[in-house]
C-alpha atoms as a PDB file:
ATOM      1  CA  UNK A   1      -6.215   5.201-155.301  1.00  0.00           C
ATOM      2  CA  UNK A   2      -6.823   4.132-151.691  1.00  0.00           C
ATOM      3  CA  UNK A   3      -9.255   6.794-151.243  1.00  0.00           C
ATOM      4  CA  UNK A   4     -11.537   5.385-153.741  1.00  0.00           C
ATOM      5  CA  UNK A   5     -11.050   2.052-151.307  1.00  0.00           C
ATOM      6  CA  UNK A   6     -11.655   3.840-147.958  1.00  0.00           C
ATOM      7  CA  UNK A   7     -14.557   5.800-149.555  1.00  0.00           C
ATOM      8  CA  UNK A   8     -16.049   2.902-151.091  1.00  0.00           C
ATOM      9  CA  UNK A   9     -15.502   0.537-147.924  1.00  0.00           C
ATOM     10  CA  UNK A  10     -16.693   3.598-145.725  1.00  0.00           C
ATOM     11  CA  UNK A  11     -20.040   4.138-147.852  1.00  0.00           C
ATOM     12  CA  UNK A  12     -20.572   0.368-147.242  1.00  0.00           C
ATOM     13  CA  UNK A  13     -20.218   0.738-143.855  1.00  0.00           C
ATOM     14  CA  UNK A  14     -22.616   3.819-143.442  1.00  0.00           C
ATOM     15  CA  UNK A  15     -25.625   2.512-145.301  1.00  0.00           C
ATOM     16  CA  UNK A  16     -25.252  -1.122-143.683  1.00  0.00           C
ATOM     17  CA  UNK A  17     -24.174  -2.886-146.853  1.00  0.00           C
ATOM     18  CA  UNK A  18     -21.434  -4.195-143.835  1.00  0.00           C
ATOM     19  CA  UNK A  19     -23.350  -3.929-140.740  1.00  0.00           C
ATOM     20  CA  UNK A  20     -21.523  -3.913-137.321  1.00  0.00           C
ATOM     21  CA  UNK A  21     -19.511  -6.862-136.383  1.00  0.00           C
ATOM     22  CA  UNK A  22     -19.170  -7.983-140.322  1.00  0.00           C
ATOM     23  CA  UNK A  23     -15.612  -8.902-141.718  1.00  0.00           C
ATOM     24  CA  UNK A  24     -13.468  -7.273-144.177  1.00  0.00           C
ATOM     25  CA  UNK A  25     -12.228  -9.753-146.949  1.00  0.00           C
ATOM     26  CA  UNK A  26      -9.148 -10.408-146.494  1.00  0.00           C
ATOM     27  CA  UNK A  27      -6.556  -8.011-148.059  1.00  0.00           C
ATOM     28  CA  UNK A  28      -5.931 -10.144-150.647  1.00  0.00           C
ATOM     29  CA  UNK A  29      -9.262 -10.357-152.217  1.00  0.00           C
ATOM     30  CA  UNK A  30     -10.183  -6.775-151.700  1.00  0.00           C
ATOM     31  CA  UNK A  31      -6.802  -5.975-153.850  1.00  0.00           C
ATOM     32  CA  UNK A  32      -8.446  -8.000-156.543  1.00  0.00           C
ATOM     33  CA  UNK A  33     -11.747  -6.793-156.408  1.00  0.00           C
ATOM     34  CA  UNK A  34     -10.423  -3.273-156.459  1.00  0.00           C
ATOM     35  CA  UNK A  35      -7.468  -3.630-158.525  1.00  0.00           C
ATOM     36  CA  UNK A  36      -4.927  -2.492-156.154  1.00  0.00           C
ATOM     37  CA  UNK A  37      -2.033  -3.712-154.532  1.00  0.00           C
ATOM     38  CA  UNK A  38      -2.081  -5.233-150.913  1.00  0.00           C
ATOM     39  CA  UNK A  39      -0.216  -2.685-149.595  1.00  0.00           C
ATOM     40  CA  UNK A  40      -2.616   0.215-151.305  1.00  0.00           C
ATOM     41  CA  UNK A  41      -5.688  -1.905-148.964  1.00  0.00           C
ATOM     42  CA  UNK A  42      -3.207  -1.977-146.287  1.00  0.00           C
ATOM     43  CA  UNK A  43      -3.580   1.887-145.930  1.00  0.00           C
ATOM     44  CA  UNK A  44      -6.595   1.917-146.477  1.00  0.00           C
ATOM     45  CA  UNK A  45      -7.635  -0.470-143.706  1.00  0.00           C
ATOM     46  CA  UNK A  46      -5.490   1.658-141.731  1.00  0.00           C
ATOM     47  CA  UNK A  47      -7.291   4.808-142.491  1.00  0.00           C
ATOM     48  CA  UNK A  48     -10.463   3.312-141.620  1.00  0.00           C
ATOM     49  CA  UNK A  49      -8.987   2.092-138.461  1.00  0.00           C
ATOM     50  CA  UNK A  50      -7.758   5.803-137.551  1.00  0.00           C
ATOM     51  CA  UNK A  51     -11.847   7.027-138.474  1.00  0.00           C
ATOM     52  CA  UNK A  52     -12.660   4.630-136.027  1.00  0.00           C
ATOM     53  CA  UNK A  53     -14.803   2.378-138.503  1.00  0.00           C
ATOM     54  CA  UNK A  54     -13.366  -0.878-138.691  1.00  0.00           C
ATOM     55  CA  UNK A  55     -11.249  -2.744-135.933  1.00  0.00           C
ATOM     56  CA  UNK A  56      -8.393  -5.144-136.555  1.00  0.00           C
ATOM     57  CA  UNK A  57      -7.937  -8.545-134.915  1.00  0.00           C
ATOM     58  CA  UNK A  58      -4.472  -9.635-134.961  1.00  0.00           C
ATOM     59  CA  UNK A  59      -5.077 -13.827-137.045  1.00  0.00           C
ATOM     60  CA  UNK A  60      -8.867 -13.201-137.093  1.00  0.00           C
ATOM     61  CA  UNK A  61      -9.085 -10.216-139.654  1.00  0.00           C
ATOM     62  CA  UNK A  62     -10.752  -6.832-139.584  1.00  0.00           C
ATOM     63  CA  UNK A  63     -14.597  -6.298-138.738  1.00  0.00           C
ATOM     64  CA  UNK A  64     -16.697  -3.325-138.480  1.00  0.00           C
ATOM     65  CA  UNK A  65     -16.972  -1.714-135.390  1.00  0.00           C
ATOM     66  CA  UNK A  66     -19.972  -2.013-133.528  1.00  0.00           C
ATOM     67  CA  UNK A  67     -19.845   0.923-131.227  1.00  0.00           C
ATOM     68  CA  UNK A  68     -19.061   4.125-133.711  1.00  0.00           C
ATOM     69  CA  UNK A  69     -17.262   7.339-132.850  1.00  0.00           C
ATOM     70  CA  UNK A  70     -19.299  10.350-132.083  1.00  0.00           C
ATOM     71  CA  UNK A  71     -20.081  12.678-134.792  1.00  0.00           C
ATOM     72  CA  UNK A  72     -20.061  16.133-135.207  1.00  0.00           C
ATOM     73  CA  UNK A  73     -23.391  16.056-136.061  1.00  0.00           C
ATOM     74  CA  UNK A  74     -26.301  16.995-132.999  1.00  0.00           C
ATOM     75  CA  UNK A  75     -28.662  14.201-131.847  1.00  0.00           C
ATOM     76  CA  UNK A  76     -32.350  14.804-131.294  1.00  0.00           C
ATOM     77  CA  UNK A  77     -31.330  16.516-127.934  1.00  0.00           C
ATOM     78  CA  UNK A  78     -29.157  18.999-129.692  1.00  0.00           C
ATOM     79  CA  UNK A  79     -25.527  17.767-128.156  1.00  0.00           C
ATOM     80  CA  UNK A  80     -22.986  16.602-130.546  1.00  0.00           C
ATOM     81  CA  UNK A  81     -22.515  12.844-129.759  1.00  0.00           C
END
């Protein structure tokens, strides 16, 4: 079930439904919205966190990262970055 969270989140993320610097609800409220425990959004946060998407503020919350992780993908040039 946390996939469909991280997928969901991460989707949001990539088309700039959550554009960089925006916060997360808190885990709470995205376990309602979803319909999962806390501790299901939990690893899912934390997933995101290990693709490098979202950043977590110890008090504050988490918030999309503004500078993303290279891809795999090549840029205009043709290096992977």
């Amino acid at each position: 079930m946390y996939l469909q969270v991280v997928n969901h989140i991460a989707e949001q993320i990539r088309t700039g439904r959550l554009p960089a610097g925006a916060r997360l609800a808190a885990e709470r409220d995205l376990a309602e919205q979803y319909g999962v425990a806390v501790n299901t959004v939990r690893r899912a946060i934390r997933d995101l966190r290990d693709q490098g998407l979202v950043i977590t503020v110890p008090i504050k919350g988490t918030f999309v990262r503004a500078e993303r992780p290279p891809t795999d993908r090549p840029d205009e040039d043709g290096t992977a970055g």
